[in-house]
PDB file of N, CA and C in Angstrom:
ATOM      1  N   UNK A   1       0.859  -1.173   0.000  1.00  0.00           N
ATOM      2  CA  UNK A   1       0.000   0.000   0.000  1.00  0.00           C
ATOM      3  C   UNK A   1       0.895   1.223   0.000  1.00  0.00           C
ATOM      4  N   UNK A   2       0.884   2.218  -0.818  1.00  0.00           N
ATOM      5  CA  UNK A   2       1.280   3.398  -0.904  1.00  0.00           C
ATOM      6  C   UNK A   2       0.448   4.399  -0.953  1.00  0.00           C
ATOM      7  N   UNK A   3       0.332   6.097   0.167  1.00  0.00           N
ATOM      8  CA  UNK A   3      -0.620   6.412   0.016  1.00  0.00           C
ATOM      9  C   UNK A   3       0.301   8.314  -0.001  1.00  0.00           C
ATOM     10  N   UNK A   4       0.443   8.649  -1.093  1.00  0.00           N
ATOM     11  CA  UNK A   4       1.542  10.061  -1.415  1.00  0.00           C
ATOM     12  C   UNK A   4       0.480  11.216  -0.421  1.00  0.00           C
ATOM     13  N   UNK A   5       1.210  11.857   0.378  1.00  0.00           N
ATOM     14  CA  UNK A   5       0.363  13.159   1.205  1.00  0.00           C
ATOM     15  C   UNK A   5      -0.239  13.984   0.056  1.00  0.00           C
ATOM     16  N   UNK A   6       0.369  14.475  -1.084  1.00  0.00           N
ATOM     17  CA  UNK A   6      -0.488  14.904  -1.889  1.00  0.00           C
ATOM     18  C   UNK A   6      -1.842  14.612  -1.976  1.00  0.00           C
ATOM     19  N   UNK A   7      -1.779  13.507  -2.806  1.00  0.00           N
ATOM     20  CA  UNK A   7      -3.047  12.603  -3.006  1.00  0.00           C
ATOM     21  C   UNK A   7      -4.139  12.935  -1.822  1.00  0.00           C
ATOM     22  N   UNK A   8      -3.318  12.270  -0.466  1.00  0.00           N
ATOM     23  CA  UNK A   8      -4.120  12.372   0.416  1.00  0.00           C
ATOM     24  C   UNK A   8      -5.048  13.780   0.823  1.00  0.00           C
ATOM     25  N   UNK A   9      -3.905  14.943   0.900  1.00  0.00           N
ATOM     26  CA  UNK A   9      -4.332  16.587   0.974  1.00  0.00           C
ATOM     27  C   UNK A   9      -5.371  16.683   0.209  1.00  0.00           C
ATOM     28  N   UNK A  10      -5.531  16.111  -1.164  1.00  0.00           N
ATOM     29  CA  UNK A  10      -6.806  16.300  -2.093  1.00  0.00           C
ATOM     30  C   UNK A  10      -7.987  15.467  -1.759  1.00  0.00           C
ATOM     31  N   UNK A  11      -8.063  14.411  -1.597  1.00  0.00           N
ATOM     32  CA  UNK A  11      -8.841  13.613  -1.384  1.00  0.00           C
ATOM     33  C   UNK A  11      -9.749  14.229  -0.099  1.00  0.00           C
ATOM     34  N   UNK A  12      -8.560  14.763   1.158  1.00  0.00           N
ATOM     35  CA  UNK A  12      -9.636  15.382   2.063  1.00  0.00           C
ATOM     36  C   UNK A  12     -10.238  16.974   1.902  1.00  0.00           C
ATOM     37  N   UNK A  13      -9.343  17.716   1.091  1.00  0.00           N
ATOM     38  CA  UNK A  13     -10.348  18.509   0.277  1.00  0.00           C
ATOM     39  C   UNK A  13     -11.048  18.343  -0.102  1.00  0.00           C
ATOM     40  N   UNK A  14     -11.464  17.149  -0.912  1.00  0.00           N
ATOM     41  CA  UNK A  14     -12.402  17.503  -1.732  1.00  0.00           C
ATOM     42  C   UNK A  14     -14.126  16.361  -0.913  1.00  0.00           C
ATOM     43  N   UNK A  15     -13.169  15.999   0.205  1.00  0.00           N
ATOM     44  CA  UNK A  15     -14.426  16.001   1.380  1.00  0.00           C
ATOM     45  C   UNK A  15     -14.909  16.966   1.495  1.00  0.00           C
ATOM     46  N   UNK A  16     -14.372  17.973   2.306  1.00  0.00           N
ATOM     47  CA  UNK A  16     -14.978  19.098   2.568  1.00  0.00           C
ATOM     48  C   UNK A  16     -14.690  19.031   4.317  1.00  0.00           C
ATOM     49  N   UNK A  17     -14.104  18.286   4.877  1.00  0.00           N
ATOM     50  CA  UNK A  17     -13.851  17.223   6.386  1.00  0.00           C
ATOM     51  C   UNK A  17     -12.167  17.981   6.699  1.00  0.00           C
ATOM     52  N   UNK A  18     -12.372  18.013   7.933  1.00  0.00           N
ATOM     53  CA  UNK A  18     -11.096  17.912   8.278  1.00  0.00           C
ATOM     54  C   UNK A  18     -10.592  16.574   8.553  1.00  0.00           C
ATOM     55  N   UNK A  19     -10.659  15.382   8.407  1.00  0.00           N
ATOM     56  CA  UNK A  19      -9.867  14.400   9.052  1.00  0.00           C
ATOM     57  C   UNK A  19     -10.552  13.412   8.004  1.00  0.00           C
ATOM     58  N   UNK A  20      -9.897  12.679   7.065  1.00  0.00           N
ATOM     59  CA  UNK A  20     -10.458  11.507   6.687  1.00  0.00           C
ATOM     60  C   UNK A  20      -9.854   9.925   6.757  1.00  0.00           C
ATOM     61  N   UNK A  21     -10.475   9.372   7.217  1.00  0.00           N
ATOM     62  CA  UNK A  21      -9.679   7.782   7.062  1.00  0.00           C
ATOM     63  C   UNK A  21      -9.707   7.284   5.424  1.00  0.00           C
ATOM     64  N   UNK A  22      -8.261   6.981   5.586  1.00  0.00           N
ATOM     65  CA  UNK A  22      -7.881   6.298   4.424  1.00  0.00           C
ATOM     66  C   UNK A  22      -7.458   4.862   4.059  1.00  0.00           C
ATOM     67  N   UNK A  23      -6.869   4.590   5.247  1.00  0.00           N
ATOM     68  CA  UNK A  23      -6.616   2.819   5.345  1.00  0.00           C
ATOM     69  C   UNK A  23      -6.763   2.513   6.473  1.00  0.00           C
ATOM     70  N   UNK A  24      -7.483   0.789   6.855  1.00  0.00           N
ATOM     71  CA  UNK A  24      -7.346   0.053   7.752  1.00  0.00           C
ATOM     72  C   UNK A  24      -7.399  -0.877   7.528  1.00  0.00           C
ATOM     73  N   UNK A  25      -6.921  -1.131   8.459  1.00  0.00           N
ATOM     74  CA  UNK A  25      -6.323  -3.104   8.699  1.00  0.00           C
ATOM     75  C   UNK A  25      -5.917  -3.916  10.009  1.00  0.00           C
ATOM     76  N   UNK A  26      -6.640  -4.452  10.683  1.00  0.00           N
ATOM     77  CA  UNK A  26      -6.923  -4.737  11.810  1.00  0.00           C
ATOM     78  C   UNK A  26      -6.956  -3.301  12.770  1.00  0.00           C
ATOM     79  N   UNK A  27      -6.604  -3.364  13.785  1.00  0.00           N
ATOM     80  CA  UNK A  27      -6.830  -2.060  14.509  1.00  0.00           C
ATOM     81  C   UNK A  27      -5.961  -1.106  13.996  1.00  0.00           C
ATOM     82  N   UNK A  28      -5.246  -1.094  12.720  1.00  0.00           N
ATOM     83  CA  UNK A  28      -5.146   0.193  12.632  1.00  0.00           C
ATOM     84  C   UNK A  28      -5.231   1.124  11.538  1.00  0.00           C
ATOM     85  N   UNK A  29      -5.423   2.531  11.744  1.00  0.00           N
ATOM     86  CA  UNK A  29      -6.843   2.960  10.984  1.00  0.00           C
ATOM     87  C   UNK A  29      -5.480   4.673  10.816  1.00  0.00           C
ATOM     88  N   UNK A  30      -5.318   4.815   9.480  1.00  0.00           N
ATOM     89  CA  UNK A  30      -4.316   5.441   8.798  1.00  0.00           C
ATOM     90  C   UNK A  30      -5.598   6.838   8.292  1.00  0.00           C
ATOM     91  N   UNK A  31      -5.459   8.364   9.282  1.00  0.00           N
ATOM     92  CA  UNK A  31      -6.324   8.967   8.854  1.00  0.00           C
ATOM     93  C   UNK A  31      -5.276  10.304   7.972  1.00  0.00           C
ATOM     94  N   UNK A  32      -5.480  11.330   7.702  1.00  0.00           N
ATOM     95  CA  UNK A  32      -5.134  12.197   7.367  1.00  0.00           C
ATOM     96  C   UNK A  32      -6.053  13.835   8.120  1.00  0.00           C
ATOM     97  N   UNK A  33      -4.964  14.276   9.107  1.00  0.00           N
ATOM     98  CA  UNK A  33      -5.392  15.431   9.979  1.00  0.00           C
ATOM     99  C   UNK A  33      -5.364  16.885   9.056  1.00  0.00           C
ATOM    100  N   UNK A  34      -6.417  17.597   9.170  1.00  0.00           N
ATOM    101  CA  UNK A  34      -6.267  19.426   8.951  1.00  0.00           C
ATOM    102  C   UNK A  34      -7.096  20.522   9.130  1.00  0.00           C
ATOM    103  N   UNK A  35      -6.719  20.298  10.105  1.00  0.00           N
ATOM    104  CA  UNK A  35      -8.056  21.224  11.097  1.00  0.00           C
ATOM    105  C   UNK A  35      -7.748  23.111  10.814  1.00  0.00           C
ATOM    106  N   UNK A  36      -8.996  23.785  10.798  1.00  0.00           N
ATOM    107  CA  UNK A  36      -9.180  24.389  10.321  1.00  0.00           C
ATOM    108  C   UNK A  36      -9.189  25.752  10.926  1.00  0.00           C
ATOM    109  N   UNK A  37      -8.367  26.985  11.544  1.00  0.00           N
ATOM    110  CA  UNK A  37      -8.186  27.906  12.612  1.00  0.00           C
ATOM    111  C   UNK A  37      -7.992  27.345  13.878  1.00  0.00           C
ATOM    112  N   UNK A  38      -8.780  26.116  14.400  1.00  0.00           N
ATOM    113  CA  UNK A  38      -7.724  25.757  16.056  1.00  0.00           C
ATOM    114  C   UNK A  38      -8.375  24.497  15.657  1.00  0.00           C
ATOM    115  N   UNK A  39      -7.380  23.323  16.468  1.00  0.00           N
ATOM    116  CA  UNK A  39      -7.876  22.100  16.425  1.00  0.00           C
ATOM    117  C   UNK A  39      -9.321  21.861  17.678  1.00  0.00           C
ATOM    118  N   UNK A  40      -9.988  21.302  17.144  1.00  0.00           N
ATOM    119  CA  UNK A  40     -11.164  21.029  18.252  1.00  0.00           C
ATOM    120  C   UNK A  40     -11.007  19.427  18.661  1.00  0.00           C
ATOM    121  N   UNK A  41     -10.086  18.488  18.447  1.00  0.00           N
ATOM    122  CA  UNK A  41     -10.247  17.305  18.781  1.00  0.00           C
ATOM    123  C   UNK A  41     -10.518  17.423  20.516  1.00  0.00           C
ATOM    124  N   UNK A  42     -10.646  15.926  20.929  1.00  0.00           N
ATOM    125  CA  UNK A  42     -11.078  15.402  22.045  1.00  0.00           C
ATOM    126  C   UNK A  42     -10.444  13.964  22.497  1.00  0.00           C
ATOM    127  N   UNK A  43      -9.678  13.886  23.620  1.00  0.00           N
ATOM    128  CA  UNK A  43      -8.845  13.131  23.722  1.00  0.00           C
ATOM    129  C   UNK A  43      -9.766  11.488  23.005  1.00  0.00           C
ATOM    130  N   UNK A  44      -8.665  10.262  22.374  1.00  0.00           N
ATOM    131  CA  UNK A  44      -9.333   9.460  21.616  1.00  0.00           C
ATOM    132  C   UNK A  44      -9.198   8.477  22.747  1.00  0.00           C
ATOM    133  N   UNK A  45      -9.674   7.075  22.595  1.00  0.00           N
ATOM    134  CA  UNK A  45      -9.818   5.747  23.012  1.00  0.00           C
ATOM    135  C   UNK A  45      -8.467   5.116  22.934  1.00  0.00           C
ATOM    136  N   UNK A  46      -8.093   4.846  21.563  1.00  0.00           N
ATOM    137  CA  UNK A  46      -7.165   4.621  21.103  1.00  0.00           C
ATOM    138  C   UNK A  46      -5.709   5.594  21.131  1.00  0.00           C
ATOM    139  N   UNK A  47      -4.529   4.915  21.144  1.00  0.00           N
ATOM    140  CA  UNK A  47      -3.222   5.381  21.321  1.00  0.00           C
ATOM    141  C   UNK A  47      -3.102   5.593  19.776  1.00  0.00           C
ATOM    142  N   UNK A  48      -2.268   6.470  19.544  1.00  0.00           N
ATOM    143  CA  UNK A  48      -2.007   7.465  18.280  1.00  0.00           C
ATOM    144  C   UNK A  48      -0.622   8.036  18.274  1.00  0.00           C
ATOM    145  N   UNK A  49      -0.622   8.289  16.764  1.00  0.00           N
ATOM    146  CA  UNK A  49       1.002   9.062  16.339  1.00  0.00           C
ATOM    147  C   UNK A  49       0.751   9.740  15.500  1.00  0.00           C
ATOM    148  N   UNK A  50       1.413  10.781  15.815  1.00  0.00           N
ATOM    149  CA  UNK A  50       0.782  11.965  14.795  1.00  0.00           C
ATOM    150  C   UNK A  50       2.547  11.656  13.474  1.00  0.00           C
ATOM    151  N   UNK A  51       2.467  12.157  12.244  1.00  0.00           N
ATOM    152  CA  UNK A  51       3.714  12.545  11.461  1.00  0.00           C
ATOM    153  C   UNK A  51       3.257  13.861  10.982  1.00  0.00           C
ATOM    154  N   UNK A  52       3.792  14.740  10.830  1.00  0.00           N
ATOM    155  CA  UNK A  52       3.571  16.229  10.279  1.00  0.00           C
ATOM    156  C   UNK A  52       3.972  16.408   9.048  1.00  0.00           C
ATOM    157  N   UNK A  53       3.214  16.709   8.521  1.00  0.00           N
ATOM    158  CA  UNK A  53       3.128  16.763   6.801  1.00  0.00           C
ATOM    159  C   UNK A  53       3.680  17.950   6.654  1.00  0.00           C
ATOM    160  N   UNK A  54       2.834  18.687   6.687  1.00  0.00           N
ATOM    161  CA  UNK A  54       2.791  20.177   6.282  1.00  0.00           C
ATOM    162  C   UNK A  54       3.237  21.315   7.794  1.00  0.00           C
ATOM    163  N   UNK A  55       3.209  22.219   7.455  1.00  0.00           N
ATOM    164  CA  UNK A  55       3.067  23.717   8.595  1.00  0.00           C
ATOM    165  C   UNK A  55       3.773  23.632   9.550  1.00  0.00           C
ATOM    166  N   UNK A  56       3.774  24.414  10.723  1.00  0.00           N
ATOM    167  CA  UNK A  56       4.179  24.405  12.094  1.00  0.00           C
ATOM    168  C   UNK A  56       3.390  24.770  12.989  1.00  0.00           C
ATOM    169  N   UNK A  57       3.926  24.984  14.528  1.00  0.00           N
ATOM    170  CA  UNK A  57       3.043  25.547  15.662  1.00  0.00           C
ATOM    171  C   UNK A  57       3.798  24.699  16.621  1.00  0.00           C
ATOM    172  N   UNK A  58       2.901  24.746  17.504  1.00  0.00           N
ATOM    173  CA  UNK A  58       2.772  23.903  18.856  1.00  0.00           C
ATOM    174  C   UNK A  58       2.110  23.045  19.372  1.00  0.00           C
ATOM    175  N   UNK A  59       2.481  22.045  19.312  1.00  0.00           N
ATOM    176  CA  UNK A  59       1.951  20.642  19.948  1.00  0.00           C
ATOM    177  C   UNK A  59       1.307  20.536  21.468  1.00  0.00           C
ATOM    178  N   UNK A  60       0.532  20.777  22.196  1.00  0.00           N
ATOM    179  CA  UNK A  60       0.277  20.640  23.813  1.00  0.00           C
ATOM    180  C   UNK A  60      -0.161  18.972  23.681  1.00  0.00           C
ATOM    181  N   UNK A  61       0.662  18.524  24.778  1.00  0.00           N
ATOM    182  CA  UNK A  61       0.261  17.376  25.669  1.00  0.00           C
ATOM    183  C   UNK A  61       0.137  16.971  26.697  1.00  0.00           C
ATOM    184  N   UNK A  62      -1.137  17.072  27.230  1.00  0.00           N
ATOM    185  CA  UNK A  62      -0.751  17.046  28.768  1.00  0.00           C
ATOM    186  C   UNK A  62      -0.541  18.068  29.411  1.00  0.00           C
ATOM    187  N   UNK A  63      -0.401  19.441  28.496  1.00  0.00           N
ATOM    188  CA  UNK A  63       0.361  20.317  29.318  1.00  0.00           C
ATOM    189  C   UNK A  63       1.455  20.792  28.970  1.00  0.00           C
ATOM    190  N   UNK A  64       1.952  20.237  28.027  1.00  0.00           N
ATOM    191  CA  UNK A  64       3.408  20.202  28.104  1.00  0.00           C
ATOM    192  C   UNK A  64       3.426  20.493  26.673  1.00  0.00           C
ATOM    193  N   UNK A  65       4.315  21.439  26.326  1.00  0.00           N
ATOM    194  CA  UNK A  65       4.111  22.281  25.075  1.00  0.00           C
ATOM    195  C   UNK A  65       5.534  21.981  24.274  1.00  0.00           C
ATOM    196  N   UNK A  66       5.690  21.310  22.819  1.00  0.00           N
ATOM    197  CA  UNK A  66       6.508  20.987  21.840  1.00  0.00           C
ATOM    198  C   UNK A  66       6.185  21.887  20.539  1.00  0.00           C
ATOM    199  N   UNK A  67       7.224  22.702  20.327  1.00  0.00           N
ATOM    200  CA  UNK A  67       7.209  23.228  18.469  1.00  0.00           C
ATOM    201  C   UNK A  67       7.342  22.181  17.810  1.00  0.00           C
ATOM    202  N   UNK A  68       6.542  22.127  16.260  1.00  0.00           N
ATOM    203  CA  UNK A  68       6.581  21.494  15.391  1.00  0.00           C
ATOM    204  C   UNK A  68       6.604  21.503  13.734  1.00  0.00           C
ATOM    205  N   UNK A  69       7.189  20.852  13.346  1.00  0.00           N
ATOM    206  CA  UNK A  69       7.534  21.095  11.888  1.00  0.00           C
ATOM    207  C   UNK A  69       7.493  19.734  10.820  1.00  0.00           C
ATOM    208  N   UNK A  70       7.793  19.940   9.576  1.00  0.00           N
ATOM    209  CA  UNK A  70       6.806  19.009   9.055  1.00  0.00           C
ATOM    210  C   UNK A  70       8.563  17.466   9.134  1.00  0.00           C
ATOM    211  N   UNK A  71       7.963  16.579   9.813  1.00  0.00           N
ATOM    212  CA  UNK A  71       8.615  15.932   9.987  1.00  0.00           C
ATOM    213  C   UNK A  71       8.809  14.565  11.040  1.00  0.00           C
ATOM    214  N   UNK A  72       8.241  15.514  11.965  1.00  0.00           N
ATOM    215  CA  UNK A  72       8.198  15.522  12.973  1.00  0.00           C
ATOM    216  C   UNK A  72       6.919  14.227  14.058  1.00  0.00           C
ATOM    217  N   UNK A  73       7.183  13.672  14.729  1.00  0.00           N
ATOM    218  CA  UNK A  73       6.125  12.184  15.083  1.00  0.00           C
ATOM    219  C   UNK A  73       6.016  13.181  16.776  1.00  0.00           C
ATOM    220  N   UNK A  74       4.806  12.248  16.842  1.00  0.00           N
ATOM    221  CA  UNK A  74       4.471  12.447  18.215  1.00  0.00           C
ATOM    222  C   UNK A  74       3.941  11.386  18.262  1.00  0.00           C
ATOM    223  N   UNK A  75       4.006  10.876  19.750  1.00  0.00           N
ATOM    224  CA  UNK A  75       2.924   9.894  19.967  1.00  0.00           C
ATOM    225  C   UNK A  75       2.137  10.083  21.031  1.00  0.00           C
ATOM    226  N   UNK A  76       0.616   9.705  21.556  1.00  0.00           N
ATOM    227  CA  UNK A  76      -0.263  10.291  22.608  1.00  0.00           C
ATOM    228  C   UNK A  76      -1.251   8.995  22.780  1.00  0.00           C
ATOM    229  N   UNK A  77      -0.835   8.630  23.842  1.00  0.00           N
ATOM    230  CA  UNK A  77      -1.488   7.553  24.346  1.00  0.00           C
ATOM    231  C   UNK A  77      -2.652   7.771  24.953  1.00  0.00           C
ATOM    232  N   UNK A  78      -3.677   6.864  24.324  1.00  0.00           N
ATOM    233  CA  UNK A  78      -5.030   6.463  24.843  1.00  0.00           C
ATOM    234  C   UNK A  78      -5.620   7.576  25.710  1.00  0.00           C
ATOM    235  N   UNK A  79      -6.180   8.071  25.855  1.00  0.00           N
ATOM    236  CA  UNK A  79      -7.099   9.530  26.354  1.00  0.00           C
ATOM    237  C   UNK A  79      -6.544  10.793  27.042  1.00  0.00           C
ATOM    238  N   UNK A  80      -5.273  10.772  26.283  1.00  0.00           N
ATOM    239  CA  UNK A  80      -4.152  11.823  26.684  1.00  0.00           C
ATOM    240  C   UNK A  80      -4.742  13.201  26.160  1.00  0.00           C
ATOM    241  N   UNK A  81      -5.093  13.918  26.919  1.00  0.00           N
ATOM    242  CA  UNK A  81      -5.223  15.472  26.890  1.00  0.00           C
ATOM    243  C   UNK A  81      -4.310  15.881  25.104  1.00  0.00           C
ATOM    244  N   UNK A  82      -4.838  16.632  24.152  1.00  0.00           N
ATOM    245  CA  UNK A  82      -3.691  16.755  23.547  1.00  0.00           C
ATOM    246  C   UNK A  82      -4.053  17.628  22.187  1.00  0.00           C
ATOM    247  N   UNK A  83      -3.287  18.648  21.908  1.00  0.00           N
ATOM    248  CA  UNK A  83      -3.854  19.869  20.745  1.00  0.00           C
ATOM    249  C   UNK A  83      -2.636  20.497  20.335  1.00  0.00           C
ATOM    250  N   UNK A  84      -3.144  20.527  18.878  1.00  0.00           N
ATOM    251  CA  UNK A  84      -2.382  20.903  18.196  1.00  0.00           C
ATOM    252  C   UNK A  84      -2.654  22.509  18.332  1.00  0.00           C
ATOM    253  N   UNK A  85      -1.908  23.574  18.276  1.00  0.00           N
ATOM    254  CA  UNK A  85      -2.170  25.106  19.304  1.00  0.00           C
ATOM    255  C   UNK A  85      -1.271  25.895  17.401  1.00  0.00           C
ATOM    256  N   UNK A  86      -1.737  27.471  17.637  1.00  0.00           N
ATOM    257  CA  UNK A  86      -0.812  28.125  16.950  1.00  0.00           C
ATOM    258  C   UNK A  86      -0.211  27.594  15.413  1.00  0.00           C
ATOM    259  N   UNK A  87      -1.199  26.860  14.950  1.00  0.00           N
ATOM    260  CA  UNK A  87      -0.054  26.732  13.711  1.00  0.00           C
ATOM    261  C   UNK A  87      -1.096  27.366  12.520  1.00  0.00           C
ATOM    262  N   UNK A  88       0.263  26.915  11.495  1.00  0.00           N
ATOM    263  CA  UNK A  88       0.192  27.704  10.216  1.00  0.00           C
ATOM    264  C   UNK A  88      -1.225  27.287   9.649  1.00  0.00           C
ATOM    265  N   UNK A  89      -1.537  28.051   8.352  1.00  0.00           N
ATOM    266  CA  UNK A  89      -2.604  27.686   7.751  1.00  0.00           C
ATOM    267  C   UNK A  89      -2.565  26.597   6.923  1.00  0.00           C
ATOM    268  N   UNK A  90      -1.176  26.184   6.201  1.00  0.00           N
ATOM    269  CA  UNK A  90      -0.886  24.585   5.746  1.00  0.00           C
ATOM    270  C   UNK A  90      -0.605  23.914   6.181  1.00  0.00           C
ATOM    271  N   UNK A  91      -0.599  23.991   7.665  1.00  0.00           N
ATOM    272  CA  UNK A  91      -0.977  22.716   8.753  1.00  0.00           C
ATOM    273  C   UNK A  91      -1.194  21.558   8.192  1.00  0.00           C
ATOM    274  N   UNK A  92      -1.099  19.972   8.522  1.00  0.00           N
ATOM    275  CA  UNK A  92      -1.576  18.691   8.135  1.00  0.00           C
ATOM    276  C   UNK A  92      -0.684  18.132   8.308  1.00  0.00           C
ATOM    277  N   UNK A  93      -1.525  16.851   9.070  1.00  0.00           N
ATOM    278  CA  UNK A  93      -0.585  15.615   9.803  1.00  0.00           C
ATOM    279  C   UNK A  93      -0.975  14.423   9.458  1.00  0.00           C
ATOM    280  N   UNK A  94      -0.391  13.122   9.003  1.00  0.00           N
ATOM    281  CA  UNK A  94      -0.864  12.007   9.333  1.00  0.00           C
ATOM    282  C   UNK A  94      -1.340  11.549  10.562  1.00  0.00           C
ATOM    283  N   UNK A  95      -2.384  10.698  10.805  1.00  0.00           N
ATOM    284  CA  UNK A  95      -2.923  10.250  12.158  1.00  0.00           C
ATOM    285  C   UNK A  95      -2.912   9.130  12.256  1.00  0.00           C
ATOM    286  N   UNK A  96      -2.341   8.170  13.331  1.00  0.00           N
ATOM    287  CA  UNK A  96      -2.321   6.974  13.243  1.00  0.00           C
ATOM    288  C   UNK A  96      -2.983   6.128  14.175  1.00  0.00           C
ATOM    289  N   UNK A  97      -4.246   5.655  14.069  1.00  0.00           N
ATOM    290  CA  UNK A  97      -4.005   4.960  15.248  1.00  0.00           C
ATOM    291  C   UNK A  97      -4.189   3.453  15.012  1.00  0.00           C
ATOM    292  N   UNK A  98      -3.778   2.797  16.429  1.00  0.00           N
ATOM    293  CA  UNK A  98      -3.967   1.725  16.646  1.00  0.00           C
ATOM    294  C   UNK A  98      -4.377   0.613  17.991  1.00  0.00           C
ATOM    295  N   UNK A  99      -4.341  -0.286  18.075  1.00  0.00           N
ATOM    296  CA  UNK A  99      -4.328  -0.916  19.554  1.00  0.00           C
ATOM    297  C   UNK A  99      -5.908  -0.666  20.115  1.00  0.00           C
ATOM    298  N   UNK A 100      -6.406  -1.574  21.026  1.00  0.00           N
ATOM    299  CA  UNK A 100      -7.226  -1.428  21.580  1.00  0.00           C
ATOM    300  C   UNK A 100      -7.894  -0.232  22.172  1.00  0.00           C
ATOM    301  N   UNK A 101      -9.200  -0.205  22.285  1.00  0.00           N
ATOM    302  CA  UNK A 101      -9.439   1.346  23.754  1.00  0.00           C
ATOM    303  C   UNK A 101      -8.760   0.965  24.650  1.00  0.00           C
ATOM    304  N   UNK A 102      -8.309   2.505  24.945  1.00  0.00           N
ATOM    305  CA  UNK A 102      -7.631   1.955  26.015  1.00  0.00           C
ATOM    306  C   UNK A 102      -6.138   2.519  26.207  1.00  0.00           C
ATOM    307  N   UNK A 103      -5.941   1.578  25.162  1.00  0.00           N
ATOM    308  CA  UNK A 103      -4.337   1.835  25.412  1.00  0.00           C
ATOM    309  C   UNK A 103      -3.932   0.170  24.974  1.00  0.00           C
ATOM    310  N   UNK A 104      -2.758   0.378  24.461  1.00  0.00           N
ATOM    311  CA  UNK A 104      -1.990  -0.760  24.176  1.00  0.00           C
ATOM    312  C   UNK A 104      -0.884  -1.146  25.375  1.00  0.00           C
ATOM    313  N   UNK A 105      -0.630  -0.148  25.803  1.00  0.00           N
ATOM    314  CA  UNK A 105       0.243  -0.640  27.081  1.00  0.00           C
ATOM    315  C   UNK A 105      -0.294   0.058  28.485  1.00  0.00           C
ATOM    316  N   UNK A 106       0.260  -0.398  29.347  1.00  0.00           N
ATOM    317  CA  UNK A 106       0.197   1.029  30.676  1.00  0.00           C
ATOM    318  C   UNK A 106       2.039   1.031  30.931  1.00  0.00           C
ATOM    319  N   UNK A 107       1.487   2.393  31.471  1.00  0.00           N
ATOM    320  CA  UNK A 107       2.879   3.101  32.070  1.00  0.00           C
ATOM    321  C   UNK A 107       3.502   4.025  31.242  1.00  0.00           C
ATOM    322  N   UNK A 108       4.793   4.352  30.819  1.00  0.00           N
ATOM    323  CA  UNK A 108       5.163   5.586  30.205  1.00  0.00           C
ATOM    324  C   UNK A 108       5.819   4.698  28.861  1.00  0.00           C
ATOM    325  N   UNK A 109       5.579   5.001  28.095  1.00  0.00           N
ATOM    326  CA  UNK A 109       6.583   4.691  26.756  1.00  0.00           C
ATOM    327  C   UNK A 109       7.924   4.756  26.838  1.00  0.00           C
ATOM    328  N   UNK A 110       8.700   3.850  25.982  1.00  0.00           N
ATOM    329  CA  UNK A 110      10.095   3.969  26.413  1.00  0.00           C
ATOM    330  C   UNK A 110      10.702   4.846  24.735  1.00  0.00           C
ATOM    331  N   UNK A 111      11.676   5.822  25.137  1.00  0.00           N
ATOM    332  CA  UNK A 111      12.470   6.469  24.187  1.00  0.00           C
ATOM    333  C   UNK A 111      13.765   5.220  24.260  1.00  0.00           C
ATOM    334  N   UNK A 112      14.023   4.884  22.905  1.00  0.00           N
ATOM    335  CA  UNK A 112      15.165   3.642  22.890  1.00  0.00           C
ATOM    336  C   UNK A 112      16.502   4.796  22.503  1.00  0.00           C
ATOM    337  N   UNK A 113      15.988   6.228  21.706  1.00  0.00           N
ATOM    338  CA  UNK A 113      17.405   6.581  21.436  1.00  0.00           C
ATOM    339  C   UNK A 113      16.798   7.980  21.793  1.00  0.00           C
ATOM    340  N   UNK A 114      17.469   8.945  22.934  1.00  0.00           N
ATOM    341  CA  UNK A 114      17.859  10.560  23.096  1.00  0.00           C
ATOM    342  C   UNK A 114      18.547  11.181  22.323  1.00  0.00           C
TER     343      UNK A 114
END
């Protein structure tokens, strides 16, 4: 499966949607994010990773505030507080999620490389 952000950027244009799912396969469900003057999401069920396509701003999680640029992963586990704040108007992220409600693990995620 190959799915080019282009492609994708159009396809949810021409929804008219900020967020459309594009692939799934067992629990996990490959959307495309681009919310429109401030993000309005609501923490999800499911654990998630954002990749940044497009724009910049600021990431809040939890509280806890990250700049961002197109490149860039986050990940936000299972009903984690969490908004995308301040960014550009070509904003857009891949959305990933997967794993049960819930959460796929408990406890804190491990960083393998600083």
């Amino acid at each position: 499966m190959h799915q080019p952000a282009e492609q994708a950027l159009r396809q949810l244009q021409e929804s008219g949607k900020e967020f459309l799912e594009l692939f799934g396969y067992g629990t996990l469900s490959l959307e495309v994010y681009k919310p429109v003057g401030h993000d309005r999401q609501l923490p999800h069920e499911r654990d998630e990773v954002y990749f940044i396509i497009a724009g910049s701003g600021v990431f809040n999680l939890e509280g806890k505030t990250y700049p961002f640029q197109p490149g860039d992963f986050f990940f936000v586990p299972a009903r984690a507080e969490h908004r995308f704040q301040q960014f550009t108007d070509d904003f857009a992220t891949w959305v990933i999620f997967y794993g049960p409600k819930g959460g796929e693990a408990s406890g804190r995620p491990q960083e393998l490389i600083s």
